[in-house]
N, C-alpha and C. Protein backbone atom coordinates (compact mmCIF):
# COMPACT_ATOMS: atom_id res chain seq x y z
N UNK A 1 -21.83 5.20 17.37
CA UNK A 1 -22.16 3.81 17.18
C UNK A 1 -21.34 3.26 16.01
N UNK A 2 -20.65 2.02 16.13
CA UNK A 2 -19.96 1.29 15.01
C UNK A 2 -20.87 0.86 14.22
N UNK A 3 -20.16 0.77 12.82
CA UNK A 3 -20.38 0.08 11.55
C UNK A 3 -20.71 -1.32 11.64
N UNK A 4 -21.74 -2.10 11.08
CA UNK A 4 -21.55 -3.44 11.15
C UNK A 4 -20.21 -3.56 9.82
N UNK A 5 -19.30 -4.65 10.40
CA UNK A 5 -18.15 -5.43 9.54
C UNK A 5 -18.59 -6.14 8.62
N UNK A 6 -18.56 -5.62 6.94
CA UNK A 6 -19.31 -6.18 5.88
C UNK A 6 -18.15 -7.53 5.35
N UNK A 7 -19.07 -8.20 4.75
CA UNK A 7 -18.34 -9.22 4.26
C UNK A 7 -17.17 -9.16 3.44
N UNK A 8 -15.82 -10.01 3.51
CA UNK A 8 -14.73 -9.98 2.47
C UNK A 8 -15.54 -10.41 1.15
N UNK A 9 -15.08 -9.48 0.39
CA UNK A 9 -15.89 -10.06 -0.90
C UNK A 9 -14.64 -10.60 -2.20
N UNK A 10 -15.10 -11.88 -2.72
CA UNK A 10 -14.50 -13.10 -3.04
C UNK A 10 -14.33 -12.78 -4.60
N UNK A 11 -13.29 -13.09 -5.23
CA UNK A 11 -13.55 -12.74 -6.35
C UNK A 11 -13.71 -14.83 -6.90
N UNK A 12 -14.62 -14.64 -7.66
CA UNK A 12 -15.02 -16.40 -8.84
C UNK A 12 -14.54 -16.00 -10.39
N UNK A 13 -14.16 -16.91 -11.05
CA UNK A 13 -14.55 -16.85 -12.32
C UNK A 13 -13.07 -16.00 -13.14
N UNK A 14 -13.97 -15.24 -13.99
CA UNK A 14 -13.19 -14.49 -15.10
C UNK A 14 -12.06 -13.20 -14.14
N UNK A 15 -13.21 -12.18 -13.20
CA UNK A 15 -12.42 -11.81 -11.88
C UNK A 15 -11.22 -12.24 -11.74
N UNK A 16 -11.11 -13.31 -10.73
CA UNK A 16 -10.05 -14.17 -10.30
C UNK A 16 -9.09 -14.35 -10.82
N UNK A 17 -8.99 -14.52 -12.06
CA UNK A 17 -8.02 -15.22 -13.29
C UNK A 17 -7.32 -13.71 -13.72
N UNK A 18 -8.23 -12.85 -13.86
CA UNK A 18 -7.92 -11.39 -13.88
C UNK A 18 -6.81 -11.18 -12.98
N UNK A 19 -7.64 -11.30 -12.07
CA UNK A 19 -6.57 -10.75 -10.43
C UNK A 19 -4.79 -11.13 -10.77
N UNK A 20 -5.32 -12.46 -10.64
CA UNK A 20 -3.66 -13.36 -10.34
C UNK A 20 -2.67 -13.37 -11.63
N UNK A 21 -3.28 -12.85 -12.82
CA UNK A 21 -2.26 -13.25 -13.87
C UNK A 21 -2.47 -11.28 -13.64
N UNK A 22 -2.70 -10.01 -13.42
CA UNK A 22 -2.24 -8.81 -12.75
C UNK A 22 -0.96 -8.91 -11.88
N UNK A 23 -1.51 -9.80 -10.83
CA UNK A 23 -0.39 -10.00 -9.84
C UNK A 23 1.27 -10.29 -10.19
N UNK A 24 0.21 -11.28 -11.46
CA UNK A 24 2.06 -12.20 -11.72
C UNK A 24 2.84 -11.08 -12.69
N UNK A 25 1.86 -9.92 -13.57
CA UNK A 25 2.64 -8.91 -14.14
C UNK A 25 3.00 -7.80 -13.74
N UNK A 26 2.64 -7.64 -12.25
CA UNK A 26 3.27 -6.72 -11.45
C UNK A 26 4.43 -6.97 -10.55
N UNK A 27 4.74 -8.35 -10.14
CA UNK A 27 5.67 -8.66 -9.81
C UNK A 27 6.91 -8.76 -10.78
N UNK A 28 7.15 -9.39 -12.32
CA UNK A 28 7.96 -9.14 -13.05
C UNK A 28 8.27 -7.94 -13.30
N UNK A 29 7.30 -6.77 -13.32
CA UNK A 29 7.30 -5.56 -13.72
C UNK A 29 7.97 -4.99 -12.31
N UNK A 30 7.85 -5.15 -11.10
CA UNK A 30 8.90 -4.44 -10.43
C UNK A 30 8.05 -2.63 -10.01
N UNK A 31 8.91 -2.35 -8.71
CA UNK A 31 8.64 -0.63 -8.81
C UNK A 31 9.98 0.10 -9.30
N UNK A 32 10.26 0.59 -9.75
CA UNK A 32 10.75 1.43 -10.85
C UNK A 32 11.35 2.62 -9.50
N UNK A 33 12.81 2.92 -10.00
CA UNK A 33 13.41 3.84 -8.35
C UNK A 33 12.86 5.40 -8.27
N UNK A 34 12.36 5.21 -9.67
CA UNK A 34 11.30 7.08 -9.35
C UNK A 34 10.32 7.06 -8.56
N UNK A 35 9.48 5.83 -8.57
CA UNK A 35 8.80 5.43 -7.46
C UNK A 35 8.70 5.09 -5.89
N UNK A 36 9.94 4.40 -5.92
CA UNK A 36 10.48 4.56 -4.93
C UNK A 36 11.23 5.57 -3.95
N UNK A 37 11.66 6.37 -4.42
CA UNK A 37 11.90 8.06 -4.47
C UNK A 37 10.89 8.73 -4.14
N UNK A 38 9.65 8.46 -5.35
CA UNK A 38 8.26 9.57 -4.73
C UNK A 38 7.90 9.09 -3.69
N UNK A 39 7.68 7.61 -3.02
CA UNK A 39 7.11 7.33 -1.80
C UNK A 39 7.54 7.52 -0.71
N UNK A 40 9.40 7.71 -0.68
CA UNK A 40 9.79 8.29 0.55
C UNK A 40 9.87 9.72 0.60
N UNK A 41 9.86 10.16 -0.17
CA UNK A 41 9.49 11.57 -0.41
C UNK A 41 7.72 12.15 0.77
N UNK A 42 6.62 11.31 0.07
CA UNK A 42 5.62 11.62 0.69
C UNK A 42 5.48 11.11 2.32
N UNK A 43 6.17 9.82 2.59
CA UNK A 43 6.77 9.77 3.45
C UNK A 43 7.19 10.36 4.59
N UNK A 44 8.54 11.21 3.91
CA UNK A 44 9.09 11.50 4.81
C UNK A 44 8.57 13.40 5.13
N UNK A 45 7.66 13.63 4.15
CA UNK A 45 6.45 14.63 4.11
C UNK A 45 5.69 14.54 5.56
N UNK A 46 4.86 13.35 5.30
CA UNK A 46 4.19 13.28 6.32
C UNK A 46 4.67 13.09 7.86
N UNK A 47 5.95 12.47 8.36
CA UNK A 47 6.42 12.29 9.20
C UNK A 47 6.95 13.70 9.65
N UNK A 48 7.47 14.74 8.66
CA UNK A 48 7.84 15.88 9.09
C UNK A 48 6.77 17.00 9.65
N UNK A 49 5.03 16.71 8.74
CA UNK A 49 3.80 17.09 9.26
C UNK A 49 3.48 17.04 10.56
N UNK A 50 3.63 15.84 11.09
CA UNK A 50 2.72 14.83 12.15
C UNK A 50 4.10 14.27 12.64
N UNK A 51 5.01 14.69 13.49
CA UNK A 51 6.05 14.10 14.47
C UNK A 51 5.10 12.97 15.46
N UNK A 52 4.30 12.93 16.16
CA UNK A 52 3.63 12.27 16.32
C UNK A 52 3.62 11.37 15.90
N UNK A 53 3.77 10.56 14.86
CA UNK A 53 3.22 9.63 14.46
C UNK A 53 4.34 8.75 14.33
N UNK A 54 5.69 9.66 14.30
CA UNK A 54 6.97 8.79 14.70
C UNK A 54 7.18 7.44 15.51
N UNK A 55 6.44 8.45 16.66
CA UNK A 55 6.24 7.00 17.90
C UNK A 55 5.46 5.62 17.25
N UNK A 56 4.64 5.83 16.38
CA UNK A 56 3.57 4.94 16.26
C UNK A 56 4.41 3.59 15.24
N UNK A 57 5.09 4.61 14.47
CA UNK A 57 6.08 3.78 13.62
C UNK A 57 7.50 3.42 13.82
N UNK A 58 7.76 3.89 15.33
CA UNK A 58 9.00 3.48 15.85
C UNK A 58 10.28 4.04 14.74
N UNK A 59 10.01 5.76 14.57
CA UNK A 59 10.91 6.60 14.41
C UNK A 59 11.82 6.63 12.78
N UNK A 60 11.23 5.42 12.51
CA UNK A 60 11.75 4.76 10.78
C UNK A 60 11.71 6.00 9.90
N UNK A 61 12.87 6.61 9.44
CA UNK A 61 13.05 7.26 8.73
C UNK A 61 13.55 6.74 7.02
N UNK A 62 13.53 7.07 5.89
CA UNK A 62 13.72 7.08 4.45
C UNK A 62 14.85 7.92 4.07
C-alpha cells in the first residue's frame, strides 16, 4: 500500500532569508574541480556496478 503524499513544506520568515542569501553564496562560491572529479568518480563507480542503469540514463559516461 502507498504512502499518502505529504505536503511541500514552505519556508516564511527568518528561514527564507536564510535559504536565498545560502543560495546566492553558493553560486559565487562555485564547485571547486576536486569536486567535480569526486562526483564522476562515484559516478562512473556506480555505472560500472549496475550496467543496467546505463539504459535508464542513456549510456552518459564522465
Amino acid at each position: 500500500m502507498a504512502l499518502p503524499i505529504m505536503a511541500t513544506p514552505t519556508l516564511e520568515g527568518e528561514e527564507a532569508l536564510r535559504f536565498y542569501e545560502e543560495m546566492r553564496e553558493n553560486e559565487i562560491k562555485g564547485v571547486s574541480d576536486e569536486e567535480i572529479r569526486r562526483g564522476a568518480e562515484i559516478y562512473n563507480a556506480v555505472m560500472k556496478r549496475n550496467p543496467d542503469m546505463k539504459g535508464l540514463f542513456g549510456g552518459v559516461g564522465i
